[in-house]
PDB file of N, CA and C in Angstrom:
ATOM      1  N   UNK A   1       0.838  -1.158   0.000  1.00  0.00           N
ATOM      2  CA  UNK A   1       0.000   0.000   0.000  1.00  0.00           C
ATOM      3  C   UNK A   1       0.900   1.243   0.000  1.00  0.00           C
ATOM      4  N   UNK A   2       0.964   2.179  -1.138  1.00  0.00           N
ATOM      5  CA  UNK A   2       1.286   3.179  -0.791  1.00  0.00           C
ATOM      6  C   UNK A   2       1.276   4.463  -0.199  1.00  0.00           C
ATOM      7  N   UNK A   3       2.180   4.653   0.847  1.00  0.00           N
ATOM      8  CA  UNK A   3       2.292   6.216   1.436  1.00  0.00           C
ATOM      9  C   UNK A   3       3.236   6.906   1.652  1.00  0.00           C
ATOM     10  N   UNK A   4       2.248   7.890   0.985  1.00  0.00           N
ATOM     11  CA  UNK A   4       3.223   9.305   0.935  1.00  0.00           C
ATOM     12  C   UNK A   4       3.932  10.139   1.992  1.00  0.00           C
ATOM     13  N   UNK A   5       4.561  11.298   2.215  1.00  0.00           N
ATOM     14  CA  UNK A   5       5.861  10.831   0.933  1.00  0.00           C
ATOM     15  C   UNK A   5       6.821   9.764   0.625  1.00  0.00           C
ATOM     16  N   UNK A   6       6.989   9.886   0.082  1.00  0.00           N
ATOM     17  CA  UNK A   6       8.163   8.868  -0.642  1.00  0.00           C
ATOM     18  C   UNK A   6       7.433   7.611  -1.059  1.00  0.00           C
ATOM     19  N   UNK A   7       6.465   7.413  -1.431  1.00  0.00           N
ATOM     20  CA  UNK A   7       6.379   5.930  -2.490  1.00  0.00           C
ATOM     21  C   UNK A   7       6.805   5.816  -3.707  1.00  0.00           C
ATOM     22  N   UNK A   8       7.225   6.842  -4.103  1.00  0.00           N
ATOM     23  CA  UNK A   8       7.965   6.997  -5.695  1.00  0.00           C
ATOM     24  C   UNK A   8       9.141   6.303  -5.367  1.00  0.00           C
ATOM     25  N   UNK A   9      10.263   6.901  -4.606  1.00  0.00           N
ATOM     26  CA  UNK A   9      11.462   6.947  -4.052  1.00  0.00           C
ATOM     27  C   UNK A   9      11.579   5.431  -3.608  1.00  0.00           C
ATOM     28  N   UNK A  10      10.544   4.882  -2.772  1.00  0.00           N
ATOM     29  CA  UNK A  10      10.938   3.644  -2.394  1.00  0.00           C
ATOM     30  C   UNK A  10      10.673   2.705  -3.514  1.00  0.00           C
ATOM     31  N   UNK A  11      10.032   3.071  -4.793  1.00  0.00           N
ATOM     32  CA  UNK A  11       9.695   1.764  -5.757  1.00  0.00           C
ATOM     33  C   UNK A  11      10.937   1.757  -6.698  1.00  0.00           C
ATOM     34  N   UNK A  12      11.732   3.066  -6.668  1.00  0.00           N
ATOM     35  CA  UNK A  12      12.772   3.270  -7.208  1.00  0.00           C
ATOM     36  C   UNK A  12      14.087   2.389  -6.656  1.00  0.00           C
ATOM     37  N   UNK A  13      13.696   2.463  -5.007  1.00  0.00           N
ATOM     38  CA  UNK A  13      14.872   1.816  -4.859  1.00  0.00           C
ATOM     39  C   UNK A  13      14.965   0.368  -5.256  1.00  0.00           C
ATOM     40  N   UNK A  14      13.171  -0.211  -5.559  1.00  0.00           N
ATOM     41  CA  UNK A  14      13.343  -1.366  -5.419  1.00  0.00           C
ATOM     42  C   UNK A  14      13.772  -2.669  -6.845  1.00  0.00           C
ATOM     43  N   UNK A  15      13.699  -1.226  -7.345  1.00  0.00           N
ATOM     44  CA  UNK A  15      13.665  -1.723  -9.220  1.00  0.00           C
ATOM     45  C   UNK A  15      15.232  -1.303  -8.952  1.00  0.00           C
ATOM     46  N   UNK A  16      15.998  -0.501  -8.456  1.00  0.00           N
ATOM     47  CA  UNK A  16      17.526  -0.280  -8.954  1.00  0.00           C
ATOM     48  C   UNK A  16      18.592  -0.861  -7.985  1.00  0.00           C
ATOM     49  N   UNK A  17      17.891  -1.994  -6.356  1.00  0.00           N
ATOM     50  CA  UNK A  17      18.683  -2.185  -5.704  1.00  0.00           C
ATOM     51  C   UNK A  17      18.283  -3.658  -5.965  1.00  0.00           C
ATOM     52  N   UNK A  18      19.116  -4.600  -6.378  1.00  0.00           N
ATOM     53  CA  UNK A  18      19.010  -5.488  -7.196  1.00  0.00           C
ATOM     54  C   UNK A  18      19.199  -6.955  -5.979  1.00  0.00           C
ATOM     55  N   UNK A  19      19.856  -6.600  -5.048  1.00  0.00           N
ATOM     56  CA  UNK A  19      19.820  -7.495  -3.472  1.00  0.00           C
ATOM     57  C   UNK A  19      18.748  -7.453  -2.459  1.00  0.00           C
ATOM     58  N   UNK A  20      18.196  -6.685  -2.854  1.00  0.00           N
ATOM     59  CA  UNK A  20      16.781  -5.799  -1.829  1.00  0.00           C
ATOM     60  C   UNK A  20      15.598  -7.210  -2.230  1.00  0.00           C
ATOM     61  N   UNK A  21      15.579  -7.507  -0.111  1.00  0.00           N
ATOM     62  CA  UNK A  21      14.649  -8.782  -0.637  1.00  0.00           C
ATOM     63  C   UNK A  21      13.385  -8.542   0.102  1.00  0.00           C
ATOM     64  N   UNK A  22      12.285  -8.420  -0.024  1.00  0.00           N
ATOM     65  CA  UNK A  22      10.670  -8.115   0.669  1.00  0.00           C
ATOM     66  C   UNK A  22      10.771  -9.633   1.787  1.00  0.00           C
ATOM     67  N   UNK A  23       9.606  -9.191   2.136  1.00  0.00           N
ATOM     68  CA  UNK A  23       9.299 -10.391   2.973  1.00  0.00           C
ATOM     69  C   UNK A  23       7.612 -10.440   2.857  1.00  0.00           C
ATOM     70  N   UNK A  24       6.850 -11.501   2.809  1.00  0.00           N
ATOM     71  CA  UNK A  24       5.728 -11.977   2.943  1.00  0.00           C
ATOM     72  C   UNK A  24       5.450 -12.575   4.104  1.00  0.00           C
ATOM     73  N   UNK A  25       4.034 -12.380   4.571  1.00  0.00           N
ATOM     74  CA  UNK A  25       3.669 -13.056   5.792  1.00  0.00           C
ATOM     75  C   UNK A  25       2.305 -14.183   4.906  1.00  0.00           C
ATOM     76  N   UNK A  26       2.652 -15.539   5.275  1.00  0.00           N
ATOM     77  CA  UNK A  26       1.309 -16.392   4.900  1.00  0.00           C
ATOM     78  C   UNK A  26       0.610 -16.646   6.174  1.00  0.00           C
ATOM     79  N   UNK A  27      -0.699 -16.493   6.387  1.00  0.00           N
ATOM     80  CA  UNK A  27      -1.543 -16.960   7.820  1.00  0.00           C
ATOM     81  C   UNK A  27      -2.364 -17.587   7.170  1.00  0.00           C
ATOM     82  N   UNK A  28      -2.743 -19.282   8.238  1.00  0.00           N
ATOM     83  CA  UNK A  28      -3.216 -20.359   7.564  1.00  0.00           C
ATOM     84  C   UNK A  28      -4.609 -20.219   8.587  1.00  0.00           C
ATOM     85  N   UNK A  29      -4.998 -18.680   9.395  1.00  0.00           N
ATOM     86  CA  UNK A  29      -5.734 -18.531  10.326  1.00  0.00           C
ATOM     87  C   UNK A  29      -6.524 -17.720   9.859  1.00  0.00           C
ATOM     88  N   UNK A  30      -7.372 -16.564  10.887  1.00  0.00           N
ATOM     89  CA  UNK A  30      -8.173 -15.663  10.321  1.00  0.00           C
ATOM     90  C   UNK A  30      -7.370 -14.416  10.124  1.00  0.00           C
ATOM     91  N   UNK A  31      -6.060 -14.566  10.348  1.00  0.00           N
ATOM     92  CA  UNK A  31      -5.122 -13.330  10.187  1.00  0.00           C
ATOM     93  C   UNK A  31      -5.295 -13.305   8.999  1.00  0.00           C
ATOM     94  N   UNK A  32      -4.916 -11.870   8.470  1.00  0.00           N
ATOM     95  CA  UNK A  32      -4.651 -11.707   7.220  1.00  0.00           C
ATOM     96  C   UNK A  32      -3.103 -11.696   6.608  1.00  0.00           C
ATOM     97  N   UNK A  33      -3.056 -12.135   5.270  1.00  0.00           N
ATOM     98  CA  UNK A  33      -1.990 -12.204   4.747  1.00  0.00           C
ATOM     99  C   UNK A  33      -1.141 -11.141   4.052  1.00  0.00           C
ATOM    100  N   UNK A  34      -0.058 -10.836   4.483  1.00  0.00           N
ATOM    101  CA  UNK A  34       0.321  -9.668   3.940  1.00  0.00           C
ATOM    102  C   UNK A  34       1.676  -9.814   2.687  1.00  0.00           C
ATOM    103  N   UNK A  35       1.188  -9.582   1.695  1.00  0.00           N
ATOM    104  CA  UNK A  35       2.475  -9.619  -0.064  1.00  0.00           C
ATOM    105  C   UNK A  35       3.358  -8.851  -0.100  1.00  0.00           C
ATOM    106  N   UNK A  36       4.449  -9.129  -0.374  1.00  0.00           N
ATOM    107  CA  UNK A  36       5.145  -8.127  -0.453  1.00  0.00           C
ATOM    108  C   UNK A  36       5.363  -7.211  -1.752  1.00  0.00           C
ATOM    109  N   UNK A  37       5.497  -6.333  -2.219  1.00  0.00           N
ATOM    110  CA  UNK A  37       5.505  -5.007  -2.754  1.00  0.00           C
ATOM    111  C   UNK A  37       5.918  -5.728  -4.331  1.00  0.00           C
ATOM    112  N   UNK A  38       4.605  -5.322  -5.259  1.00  0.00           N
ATOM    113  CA  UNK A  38       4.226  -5.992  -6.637  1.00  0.00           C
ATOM    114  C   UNK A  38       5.427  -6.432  -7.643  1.00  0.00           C
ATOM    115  N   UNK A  39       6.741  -5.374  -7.523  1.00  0.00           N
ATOM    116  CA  UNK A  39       7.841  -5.536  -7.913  1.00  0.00           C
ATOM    117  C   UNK A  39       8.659  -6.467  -7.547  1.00  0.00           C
ATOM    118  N   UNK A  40       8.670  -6.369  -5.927  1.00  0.00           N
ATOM    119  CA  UNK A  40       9.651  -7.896  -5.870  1.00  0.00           C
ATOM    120  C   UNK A  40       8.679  -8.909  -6.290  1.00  0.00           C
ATOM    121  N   UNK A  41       8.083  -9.368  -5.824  1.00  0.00           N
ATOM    122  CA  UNK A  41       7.100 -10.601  -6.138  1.00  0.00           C
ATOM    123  C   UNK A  41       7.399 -10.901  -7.798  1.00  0.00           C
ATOM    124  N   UNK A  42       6.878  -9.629  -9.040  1.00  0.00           N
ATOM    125  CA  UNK A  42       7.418  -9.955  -9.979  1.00  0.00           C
ATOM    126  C   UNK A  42       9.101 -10.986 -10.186  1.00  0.00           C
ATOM    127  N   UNK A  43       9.629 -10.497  -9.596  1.00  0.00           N
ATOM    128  CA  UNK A  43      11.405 -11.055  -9.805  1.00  0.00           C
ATOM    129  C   UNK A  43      11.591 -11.708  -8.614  1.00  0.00           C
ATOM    130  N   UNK A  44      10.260 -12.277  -8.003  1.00  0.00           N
ATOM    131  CA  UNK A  44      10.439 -13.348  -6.835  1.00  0.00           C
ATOM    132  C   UNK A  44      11.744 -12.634  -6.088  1.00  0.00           C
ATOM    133  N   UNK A  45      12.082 -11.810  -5.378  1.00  0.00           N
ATOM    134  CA  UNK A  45      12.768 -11.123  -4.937  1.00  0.00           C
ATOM    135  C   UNK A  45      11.870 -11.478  -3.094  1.00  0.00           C
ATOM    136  N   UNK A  46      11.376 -12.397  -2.741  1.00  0.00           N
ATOM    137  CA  UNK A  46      10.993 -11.921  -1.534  1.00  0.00           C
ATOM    138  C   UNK A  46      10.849 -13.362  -0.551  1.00  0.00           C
ATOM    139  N   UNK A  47      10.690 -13.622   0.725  1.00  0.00           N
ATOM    140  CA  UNK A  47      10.819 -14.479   1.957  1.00  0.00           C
ATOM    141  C   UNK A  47       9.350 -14.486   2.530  1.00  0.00           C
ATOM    142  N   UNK A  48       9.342 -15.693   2.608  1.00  0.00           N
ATOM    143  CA  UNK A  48       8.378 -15.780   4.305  1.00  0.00           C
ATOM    144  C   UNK A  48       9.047 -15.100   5.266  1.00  0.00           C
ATOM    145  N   UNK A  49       7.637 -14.308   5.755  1.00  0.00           N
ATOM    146  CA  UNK A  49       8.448 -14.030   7.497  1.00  0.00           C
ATOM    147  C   UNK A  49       7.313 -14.584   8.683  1.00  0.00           C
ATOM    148  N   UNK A  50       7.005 -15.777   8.512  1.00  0.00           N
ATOM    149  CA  UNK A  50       6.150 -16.398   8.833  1.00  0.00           C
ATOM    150  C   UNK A  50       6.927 -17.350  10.168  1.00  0.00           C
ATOM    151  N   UNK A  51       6.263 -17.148  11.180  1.00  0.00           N
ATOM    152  CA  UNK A  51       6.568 -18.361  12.251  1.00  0.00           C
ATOM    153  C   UNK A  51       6.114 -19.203  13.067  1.00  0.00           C
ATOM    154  N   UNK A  52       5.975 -20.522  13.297  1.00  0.00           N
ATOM    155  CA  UNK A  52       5.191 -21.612  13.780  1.00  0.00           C
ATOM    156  C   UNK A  52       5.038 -20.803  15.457  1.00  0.00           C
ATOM    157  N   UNK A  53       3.944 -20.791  16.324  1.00  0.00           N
ATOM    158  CA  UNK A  53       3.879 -20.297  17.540  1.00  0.00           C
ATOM    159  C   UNK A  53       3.641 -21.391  18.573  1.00  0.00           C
ATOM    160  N   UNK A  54       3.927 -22.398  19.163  1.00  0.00           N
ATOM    161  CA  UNK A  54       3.755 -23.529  19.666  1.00  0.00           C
ATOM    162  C   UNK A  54       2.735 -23.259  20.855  1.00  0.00           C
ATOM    163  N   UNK A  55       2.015 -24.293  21.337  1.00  0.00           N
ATOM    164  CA  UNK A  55       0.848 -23.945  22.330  1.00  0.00           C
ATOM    165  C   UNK A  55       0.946 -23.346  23.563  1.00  0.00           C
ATOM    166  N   UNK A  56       2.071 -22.881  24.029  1.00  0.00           N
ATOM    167  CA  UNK A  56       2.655 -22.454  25.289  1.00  0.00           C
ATOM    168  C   UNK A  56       2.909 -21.016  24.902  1.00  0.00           C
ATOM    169  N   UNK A  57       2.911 -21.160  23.690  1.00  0.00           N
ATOM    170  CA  UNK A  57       3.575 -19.186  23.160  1.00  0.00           C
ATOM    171  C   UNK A  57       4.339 -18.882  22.859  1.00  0.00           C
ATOM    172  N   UNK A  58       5.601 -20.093  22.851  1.00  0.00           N
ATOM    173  CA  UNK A  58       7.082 -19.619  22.415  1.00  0.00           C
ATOM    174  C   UNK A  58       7.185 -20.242  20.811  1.00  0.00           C
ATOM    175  N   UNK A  59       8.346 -19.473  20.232  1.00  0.00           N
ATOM    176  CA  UNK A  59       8.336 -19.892  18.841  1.00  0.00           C
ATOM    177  C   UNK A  59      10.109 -21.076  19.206  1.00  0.00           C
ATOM    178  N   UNK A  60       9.665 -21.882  18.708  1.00  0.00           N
ATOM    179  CA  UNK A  60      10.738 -23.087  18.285  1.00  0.00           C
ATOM    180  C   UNK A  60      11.366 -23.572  17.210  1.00  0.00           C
ATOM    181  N   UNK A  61      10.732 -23.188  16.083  1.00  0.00           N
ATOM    182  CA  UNK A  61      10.847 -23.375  15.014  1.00  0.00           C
ATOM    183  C   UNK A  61      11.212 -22.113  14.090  1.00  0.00           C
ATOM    184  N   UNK A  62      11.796 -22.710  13.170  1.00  0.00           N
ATOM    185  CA  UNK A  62      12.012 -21.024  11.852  1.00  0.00           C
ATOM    186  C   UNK A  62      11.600 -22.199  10.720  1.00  0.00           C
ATOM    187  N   UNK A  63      10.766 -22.225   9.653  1.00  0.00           N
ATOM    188  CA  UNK A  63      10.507 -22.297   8.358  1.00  0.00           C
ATOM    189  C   UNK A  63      11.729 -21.501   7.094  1.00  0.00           C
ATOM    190  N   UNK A  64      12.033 -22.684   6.423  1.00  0.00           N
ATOM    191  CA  UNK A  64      13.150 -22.530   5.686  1.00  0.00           C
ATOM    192  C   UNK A  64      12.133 -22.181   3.983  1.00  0.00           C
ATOM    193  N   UNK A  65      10.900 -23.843   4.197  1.00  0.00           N
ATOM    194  CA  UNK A  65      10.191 -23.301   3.200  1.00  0.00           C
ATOM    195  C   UNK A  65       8.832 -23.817   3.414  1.00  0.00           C
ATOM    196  N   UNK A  66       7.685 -23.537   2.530  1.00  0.00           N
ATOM    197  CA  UNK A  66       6.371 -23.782   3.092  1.00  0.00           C
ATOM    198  C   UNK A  66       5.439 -23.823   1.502  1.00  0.00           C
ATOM    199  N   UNK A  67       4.845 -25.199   1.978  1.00  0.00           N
ATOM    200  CA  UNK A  67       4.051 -25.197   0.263  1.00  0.00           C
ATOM    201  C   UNK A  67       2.516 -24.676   0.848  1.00  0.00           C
ATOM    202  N   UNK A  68       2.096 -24.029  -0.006  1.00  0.00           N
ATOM    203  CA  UNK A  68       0.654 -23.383   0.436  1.00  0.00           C
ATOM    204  C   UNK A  68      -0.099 -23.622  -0.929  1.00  0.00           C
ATOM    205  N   UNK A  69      -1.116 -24.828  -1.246  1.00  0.00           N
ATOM    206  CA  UNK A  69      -1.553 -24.731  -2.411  1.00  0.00           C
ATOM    207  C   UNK A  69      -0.692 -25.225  -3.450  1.00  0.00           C
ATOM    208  N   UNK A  70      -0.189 -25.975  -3.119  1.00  0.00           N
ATOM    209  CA  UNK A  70       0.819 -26.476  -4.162  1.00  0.00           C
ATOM    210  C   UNK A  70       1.318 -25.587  -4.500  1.00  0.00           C
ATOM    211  N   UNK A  71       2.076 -24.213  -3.915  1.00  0.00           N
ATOM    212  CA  UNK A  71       2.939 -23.580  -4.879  1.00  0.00           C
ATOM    213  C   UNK A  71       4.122 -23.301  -3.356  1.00  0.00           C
ATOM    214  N   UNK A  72       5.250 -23.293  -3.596  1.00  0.00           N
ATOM    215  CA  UNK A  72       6.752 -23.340  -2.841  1.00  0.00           C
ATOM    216  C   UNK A  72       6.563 -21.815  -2.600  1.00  0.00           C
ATOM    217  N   UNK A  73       7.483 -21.678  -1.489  1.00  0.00           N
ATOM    218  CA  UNK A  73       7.605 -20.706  -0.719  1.00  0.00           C
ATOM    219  C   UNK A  73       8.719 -21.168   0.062  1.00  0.00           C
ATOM    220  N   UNK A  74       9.930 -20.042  -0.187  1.00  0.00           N
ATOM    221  CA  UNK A  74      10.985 -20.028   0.585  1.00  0.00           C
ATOM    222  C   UNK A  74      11.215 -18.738   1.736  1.00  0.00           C
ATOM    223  N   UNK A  75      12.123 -18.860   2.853  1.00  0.00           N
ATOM    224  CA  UNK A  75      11.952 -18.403   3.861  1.00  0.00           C
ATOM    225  C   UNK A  75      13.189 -16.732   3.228  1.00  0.00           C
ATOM    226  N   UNK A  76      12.140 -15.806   4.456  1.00  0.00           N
ATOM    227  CA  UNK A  76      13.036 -14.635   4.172  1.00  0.00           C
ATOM    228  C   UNK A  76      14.821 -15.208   4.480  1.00  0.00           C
ATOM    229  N   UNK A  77      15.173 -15.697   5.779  1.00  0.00           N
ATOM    230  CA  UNK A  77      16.303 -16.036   5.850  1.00  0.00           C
ATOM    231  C   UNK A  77      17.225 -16.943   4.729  1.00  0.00           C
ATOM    232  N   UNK A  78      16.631 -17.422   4.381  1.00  0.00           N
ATOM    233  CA  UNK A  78      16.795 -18.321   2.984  1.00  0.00           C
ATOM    234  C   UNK A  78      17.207 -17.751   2.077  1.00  0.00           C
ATOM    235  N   UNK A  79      16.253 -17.159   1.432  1.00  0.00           N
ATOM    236  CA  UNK A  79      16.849 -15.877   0.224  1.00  0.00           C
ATOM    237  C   UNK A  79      17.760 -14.665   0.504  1.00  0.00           C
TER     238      UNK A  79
END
């Protein structure tokens, strides 16, 4: 979603900084899911930042990758 100022400036950086990696959140809950920014996604430029929360509340786990729908998904740390 863009906001001003600077959404010009930041789409600029993202088309001319060629290491610049987004991150995606997938929720398999009533959370909502948040994409990362239309450009990386184009050039797959982007990570899960998604994390398993175990029933006590602590996180134990990090996701490297995650199939949702038959389609792959690799982890922000990953890329």
């Amino acid at each position: 979603m863009p906001v001003e100022p600077g959404s010009e400036e930041l789409k600029n950086a993202f088309k001319s900084i060629p290491n610049l990696v987004g991150i995606e959140l997938l929720s398999d809950k009533q959370k909502s899911s948040i994409s990362p920014q239309s450009i990386l996604r184009l050039e797959n430029r982007f990570g899960l930042n998604t994390v398993i929360v175990d029933a006590d509340g602590k996180v134990r786990r990090g996701l490297l990758y995650a199939h949702i729908d038959k389609k792959p998904f690799q982890s922000f740390a990953l890329k």
